[in-house]
Protein backbone atom coordinates (compact mmCIF):
# COMPACT_ATOMS: atom_id res chain seq x y z
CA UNK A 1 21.27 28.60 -2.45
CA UNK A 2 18.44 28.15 -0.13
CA UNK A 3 16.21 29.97 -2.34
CA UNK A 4 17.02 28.14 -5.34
CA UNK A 5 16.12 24.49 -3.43
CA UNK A 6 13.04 26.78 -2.15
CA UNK A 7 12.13 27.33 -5.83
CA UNK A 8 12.87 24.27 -7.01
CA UNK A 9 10.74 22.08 -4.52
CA UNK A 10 8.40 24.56 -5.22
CA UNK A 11 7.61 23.71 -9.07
CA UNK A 12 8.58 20.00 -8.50
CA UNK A 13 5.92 19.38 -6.16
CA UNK A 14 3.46 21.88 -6.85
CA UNK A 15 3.49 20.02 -10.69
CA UNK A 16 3.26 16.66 -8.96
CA UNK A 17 0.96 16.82 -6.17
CA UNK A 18 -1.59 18.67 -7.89
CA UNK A 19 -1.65 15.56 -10.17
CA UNK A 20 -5.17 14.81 -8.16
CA UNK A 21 -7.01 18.02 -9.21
CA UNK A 22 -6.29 16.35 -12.79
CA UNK A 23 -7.46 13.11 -12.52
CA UNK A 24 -11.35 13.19 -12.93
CA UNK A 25 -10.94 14.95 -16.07
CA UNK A 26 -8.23 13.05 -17.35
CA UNK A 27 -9.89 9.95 -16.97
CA UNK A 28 -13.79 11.41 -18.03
CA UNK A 29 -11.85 12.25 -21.18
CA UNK A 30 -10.16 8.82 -21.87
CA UNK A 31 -12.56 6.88 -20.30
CA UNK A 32 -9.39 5.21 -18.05
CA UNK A 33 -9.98 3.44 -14.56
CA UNK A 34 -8.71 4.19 -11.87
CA UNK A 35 -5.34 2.27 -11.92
CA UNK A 36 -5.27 3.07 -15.09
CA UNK A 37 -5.55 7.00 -14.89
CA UNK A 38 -2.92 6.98 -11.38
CA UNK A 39 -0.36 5.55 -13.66
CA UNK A 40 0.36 8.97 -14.80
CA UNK A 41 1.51 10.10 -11.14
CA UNK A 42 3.12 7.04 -10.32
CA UNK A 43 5.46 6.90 -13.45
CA UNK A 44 6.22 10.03 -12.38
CA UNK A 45 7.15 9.37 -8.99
CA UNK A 46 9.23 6.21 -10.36
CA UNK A 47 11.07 8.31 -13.21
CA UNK A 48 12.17 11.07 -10.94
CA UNK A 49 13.49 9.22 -8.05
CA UNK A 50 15.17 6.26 -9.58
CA UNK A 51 16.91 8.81 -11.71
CA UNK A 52 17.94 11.06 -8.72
CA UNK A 53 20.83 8.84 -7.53
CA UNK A 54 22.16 9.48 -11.03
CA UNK A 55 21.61 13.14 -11.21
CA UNK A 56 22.28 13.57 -7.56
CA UNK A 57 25.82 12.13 -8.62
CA UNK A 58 26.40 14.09 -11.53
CA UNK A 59 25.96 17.21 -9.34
CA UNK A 60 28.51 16.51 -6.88
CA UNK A 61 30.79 15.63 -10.00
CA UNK A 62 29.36 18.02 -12.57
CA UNK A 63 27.62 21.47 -10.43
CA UNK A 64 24.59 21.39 -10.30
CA UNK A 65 23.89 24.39 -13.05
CA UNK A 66 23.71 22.07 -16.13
CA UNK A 67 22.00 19.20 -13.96
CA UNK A 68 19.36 21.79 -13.12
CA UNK A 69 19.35 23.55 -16.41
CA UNK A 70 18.51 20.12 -18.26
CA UNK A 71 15.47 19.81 -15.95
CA UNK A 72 13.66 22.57 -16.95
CA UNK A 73 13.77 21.85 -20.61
CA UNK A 74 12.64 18.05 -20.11
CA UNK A 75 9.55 18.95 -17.70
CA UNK A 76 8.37 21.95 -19.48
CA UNK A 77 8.51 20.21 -22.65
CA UNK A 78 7.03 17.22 -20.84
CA UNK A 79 4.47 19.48 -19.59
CA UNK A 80 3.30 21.23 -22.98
CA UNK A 81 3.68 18.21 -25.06
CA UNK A 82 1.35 16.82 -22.73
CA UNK A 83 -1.23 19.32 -23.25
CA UNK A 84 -1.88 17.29 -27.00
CA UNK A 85 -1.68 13.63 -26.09
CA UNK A 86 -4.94 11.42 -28.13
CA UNK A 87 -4.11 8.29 -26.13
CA UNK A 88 -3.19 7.61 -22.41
CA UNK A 89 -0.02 5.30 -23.08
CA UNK A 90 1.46 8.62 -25.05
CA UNK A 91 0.85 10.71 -21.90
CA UNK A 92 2.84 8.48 -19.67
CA UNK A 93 5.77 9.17 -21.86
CA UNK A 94 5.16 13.26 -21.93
CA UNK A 95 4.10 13.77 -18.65
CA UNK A 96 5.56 10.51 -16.73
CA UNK A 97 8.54 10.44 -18.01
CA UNK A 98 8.65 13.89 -19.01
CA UNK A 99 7.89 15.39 -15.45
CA UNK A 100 9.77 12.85 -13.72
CA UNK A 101 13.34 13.32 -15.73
CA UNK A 102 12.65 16.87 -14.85
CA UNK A 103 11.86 16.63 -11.59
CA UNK A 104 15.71 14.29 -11.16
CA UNK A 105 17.45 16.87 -12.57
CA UNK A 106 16.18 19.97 -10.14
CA UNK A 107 15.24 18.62 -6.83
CA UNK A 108 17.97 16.46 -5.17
CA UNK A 109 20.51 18.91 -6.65
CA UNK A 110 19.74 22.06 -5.22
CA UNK A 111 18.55 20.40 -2.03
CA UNK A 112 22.10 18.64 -1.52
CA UNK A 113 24.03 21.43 -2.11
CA UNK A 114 22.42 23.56 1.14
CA UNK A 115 23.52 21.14 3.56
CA UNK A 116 27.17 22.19 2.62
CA UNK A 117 26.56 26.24 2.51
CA UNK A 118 25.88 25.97 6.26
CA UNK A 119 27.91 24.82 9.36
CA UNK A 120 25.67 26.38 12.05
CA UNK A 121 21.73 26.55 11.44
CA UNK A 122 21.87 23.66 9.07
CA UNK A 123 18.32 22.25 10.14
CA UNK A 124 16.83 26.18 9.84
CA UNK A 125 18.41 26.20 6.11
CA UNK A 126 17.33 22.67 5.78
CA UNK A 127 13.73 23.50 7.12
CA UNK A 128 13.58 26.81 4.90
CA UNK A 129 14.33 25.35 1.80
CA UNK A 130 11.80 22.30 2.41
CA UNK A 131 8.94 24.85 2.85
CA UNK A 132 8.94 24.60 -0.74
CA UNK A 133 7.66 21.50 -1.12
CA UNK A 134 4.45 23.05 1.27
CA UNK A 135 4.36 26.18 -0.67
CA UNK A 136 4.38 24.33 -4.27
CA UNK A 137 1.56 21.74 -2.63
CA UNK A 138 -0.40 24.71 -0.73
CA UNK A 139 -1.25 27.16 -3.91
CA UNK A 140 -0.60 24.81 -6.98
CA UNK A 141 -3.73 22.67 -6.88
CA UNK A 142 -6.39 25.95 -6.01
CA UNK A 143 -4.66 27.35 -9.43
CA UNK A 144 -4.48 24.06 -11.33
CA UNK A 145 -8.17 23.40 -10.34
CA UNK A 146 -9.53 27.17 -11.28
CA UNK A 147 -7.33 26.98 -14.69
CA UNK A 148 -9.18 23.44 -15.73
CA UNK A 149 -12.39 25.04 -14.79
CA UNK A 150 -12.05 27.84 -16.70
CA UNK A 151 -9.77 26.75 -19.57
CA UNK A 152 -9.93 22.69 -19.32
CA UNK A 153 -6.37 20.73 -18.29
CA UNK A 154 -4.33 20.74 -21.51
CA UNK A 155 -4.33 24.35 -21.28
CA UNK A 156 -3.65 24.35 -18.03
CA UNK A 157 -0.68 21.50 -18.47
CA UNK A 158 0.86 24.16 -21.18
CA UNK A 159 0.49 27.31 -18.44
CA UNK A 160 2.03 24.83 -16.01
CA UNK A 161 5.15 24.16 -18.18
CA UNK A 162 6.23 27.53 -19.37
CA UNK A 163 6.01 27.99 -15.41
CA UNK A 164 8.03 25.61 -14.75
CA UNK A 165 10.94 25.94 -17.65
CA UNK A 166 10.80 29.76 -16.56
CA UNK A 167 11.56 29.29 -13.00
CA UNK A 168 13.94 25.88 -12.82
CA UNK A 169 16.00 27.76 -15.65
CA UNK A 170 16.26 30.73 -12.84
CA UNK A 171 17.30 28.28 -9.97
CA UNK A 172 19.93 26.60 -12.43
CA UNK A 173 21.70 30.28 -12.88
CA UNK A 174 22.61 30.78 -9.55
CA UNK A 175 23.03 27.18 -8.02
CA UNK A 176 26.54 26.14 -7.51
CA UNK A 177 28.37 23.50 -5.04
CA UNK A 178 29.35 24.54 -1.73
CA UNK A 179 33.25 24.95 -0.46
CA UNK A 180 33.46 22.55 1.73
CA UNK A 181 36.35 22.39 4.17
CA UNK A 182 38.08 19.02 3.94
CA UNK A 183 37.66 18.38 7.45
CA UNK A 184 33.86 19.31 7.84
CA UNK A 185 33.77 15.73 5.68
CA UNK A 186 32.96 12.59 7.21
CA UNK A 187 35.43 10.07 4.89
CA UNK A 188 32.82 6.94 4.42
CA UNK A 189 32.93 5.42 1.31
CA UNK A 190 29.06 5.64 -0.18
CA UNK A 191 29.00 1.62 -0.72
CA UNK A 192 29.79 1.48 3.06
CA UNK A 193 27.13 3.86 3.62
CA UNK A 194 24.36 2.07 1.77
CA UNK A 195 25.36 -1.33 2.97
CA UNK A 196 24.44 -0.13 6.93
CA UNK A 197 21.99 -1.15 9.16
CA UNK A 198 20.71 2.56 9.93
CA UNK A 199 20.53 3.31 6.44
CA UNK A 200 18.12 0.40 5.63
CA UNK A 201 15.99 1.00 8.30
CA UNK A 202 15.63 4.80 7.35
CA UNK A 203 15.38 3.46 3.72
CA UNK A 204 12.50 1.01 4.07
CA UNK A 205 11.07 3.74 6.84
CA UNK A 206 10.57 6.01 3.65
CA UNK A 207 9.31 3.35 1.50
CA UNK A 208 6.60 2.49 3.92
CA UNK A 209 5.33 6.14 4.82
CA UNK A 210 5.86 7.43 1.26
CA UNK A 211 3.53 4.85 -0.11
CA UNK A 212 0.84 6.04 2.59
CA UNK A 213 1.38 9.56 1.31
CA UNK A 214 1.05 9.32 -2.16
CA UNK A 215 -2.81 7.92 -2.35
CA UNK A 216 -4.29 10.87 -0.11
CA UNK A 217 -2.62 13.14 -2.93
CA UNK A 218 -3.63 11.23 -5.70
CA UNK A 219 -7.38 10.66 -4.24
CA UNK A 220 -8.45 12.85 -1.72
CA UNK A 221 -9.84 15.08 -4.13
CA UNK A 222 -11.81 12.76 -5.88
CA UNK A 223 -13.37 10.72 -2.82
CA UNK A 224 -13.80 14.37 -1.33
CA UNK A 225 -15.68 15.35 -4.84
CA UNK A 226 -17.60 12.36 -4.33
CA UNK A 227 -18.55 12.68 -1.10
CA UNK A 228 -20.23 16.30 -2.31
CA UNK A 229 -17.68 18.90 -2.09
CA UNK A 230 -16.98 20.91 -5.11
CA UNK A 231 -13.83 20.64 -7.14
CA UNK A 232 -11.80 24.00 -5.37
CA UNK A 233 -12.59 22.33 -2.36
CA UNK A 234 -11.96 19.49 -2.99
CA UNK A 235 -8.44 20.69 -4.57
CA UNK A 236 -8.44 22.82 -1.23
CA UNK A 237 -7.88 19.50 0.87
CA UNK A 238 -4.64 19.12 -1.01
CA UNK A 239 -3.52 23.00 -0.27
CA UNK A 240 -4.34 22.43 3.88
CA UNK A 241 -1.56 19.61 2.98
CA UNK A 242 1.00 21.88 1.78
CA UNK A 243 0.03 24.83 4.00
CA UNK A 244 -0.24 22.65 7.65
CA UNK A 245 3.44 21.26 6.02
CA UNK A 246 5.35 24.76 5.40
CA UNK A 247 4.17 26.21 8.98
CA UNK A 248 5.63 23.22 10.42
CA UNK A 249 9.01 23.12 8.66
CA UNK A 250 9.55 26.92 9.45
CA UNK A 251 9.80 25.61 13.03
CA UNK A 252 11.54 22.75 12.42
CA UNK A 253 15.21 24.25 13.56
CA UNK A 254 14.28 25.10 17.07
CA UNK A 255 12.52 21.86 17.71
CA UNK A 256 14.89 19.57 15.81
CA UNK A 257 17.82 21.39 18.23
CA UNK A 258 15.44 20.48 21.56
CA UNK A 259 14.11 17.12 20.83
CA UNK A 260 17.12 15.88 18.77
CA UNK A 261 17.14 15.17 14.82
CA UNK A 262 16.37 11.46 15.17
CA UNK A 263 13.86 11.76 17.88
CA UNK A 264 11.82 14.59 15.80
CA UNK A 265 11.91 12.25 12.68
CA UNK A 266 10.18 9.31 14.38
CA UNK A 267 7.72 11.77 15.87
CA UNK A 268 6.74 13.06 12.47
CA UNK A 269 6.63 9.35 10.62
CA UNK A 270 4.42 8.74 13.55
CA UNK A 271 2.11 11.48 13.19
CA UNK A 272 2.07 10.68 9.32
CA UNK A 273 0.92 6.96 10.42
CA UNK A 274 -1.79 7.84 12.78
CA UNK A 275 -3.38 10.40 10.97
CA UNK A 276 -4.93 7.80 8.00
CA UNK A 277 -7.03 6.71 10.88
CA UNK A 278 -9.04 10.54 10.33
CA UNK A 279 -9.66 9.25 6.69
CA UNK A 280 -10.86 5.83 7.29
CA UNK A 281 -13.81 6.90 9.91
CA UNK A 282 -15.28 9.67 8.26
CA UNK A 283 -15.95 11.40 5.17
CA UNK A 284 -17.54 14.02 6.35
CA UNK A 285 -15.86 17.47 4.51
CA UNK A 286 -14.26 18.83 7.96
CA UNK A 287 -12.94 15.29 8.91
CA UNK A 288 -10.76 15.57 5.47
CA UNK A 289 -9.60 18.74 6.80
CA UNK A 290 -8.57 17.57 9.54
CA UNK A 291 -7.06 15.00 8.35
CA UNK A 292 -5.09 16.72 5.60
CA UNK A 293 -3.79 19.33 8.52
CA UNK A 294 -2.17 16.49 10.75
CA UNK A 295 -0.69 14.50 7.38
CA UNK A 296 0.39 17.57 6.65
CA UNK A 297 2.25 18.35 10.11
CA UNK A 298 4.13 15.20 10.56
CA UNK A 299 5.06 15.03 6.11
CA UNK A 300 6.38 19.06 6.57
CA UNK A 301 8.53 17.69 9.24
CA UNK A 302 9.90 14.41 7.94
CA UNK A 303 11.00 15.94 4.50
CA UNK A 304 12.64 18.56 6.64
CA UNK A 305 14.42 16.62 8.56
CA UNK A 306 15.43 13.73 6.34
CA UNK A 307 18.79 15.74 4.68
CA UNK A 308 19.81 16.57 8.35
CA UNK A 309 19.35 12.97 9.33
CA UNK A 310 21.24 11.53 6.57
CA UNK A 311 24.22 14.07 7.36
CA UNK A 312 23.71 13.40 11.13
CA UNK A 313 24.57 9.46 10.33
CA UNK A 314 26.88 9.51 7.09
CA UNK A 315 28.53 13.35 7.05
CA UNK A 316 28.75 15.69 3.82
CA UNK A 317 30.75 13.74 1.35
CA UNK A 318 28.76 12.51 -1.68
CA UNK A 319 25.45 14.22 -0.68
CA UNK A 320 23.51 14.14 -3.90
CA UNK A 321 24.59 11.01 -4.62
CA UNK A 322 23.63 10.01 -1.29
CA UNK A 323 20.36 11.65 -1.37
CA UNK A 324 19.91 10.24 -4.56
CA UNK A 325 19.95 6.92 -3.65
CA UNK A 326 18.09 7.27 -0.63
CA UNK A 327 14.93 8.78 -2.41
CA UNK A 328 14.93 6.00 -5.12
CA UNK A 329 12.56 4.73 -2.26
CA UNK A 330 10.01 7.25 -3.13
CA UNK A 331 10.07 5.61 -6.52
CA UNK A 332 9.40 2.56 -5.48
CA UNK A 333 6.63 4.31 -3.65
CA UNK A 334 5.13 5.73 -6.05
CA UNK A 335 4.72 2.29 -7.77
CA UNK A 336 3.43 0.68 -4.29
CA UNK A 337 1.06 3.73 -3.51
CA UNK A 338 -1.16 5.14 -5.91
CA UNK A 339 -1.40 2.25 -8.15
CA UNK A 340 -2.20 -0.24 -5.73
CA UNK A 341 -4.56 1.55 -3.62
CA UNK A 342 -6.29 2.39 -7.14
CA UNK A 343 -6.87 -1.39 -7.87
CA UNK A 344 -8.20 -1.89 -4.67
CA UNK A 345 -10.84 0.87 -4.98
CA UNK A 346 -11.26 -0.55 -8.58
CA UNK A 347 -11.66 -4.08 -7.19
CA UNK A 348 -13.79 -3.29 -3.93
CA UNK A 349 -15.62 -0.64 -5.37
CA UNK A 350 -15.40 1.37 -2.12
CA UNK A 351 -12.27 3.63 -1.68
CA UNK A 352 -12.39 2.50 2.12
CA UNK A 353 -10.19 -0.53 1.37
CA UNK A 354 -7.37 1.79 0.04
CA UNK A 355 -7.55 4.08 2.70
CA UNK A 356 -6.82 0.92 5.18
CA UNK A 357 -4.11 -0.35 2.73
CA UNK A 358 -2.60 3.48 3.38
CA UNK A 359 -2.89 2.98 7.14
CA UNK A 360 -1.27 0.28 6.94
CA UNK A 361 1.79 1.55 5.08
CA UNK A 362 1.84 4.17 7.38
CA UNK A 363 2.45 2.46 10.46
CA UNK A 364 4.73 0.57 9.04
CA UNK A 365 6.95 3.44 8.07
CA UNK A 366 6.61 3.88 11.93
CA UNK A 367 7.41 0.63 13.22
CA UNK A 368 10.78 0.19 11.16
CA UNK A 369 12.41 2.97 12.72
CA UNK A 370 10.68 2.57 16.26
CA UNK A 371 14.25 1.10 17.67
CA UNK A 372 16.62 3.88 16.29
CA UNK A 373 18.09 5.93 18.89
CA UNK A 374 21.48 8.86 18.36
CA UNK A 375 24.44 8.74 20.91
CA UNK A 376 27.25 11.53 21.15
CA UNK A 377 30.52 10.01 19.79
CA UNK A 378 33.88 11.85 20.22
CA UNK A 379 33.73 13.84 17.34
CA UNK A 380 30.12 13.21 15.86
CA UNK A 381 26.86 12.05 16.61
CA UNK A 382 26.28 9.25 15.09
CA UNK A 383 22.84 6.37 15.50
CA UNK A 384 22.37 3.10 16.87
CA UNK A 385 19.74 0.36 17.27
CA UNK A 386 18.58 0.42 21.07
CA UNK A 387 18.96 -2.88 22.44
């Protein structure tokens, strides 16, 4: 089960965060702005997790096998299809749409289900799977950028989706719900759940930071290109992302059980916060490194973590649907993020405006979950606001 979330975070996020290595050549080809040429990631983004309180809920209902299966024919059809698009508006119904029902249908699924295979080592499992995400960001974009060099990116959209058919169809054949014992559950009706203060906060905490992450991984490559670094390295900056993010949720169990679930969460929105600061005052080529490697620390963390926190607060019943609904923040996101930061660039003409605008959202994401502390309660432990 692990290695099917591992797998399936993998090729989710390794198709949609090298989205940047794209870009320039997308929109040299179509002559698009760009707002205009960011739309493609952000529909995306807005497809997949809108849709994942539905498919999270037709998991826990369903299995995930034919949830999962369904994804990998939508996003490598998406993908190929993509590969022959004349006109922008029909490639953000390929790969927008197309990617981002895909992306539904694996991701929450097989992440929900390894919260229930495990009673002791949760956050390890939790952290294990997640490195996914880190691996798929960490060697996608070198590959995507050496295929476009070599072959240009429609071929390299129709390598991506046989890729990505081949391997979500393999995670859909062994993913299945886990047996959990009736009274591992915590018996909270979801509406109950969603209606809490803790869950807002956590909710609009994501909205907030995920809009700061998206525009580094939508246009660090392209201010790095333009700031003279080459297309693998700028691609690179994107890798140092995922990379800096797996190492750090392979720890994430040992530091989550010292520090506390909550407490390790805030830390890593934090870090995520702070680090824009890097971007804004230089753009110098080592400065982006650096950059990317402490984004990349506190994101590998919070992504981690978030599952554990949710089942920390609300229990195991209704995960994916839970899940589900939590991420359609990162929709919203993805409509807040790239897009906006893109007109501001557009509008400025510098991308030093959007960088602040990321900032910004960053701290943000900080500040809303500044107050949230965890207690031990008799039989759980549950969160509070401080007062």
């Amino acid at each position: 089960m692990v290695a099917a979330a591992f797998t399936a975070s993998f090729v989710v996020f390794g198709v949609m965060y090298s989205f940047g290595v794209f870009f320039t050549p997308m929109a040299t080809e179509f002559h698009a702005s760009h707002a205009a040429t960011s739309a493609f990631f952000s529909i995306t983004g807005f497809v997949s997790y809108l849709l994942a309180s539905v498919t999270g809920h037709l998991s826990d209902r369903f299995g995930p096998r034919i949830v999962v299966g369904a994804g990998a024919v939508v996003m490598g059809t998406g993908l190929v299809f993509t590969a022959f698009i004349g006109h922008m508006w029909v490639g953000y119904l390929t790969y927008g749409v197309g990617v981002g029902v895909g992306a539904a249908c694996a991701y929450i699924p097989t992440l929900a289900i390894v919260g229930g295979w495990f009673t002791k080592g949760r956050n390890t499992a939790l952290g294990i799977a997640a490195t996914g995400t880190g691996c798929g960001t960490l060697l996608t974009p070198p590959v995507a950028a050496a295929f476009i060099q070599r072959y240009g990116w429609r071929a390299t959209d129709i390598f991506f989706g046989i890729g990505a058919a081949a391997l979500l169809s393999a995670c859909a054949a062994v993913a299945r719900l886990p047996p959990i014992a009736a009274h591992l559950v915590t018996r909270r009706p979801l509406g109950r759940v969603v209606r809490s203060a803790e869950f807002a906060m956590l909710y609009v905490s994501w909205l907030f930071a995920t809009t700061a992450l998206l525009v580094p991984f939508v246009f660090v490559p392209s201010y790095a290109r333009n700031h003279g670094a080459n297309e693998v390295a700028a691609a690179s900056l994107l890798s140092v992302i995922g990379g800096v993010g797996t190492v750090s949720r392979l720890g994430i169990g040992v530091l989550a059980d010292r520090m506390g679930t909550v407490g390790l969460f805030k830390t890593a929105v934090f870090v995520m916060g702070a680090s824009y600061t890097i971007w804004l005052v230089s753009p110098a080529y080592g400065w982006l490194i650096v950059f990317a490697a402490i984004l990349g620390l506190g994101y590998g963390a919070r992504i981690s973590l978030m599952p554990a926190v949710l089942i920390e607060f609300f229990g195991l019943q209704n995960l994916g649907g839970l899940l589900g609904i939590f991420f359609t923040a990162s929709g919203f996101s993805a409509v807040l993020g790239p897009p906006v930061a893109g007109l501001i660039v557009d509008y400025t003409g510098s991308y030093r405006w959007g960088i602040g605008y990321a900032l910004a959202m960053g701290l943000l994401g900080f500040a809303t979950i500044a107050r949230l502390h965890e207690r031990t309660d008799e039989q759980n432990r549950v969160t509070v606001i401080a007062n």
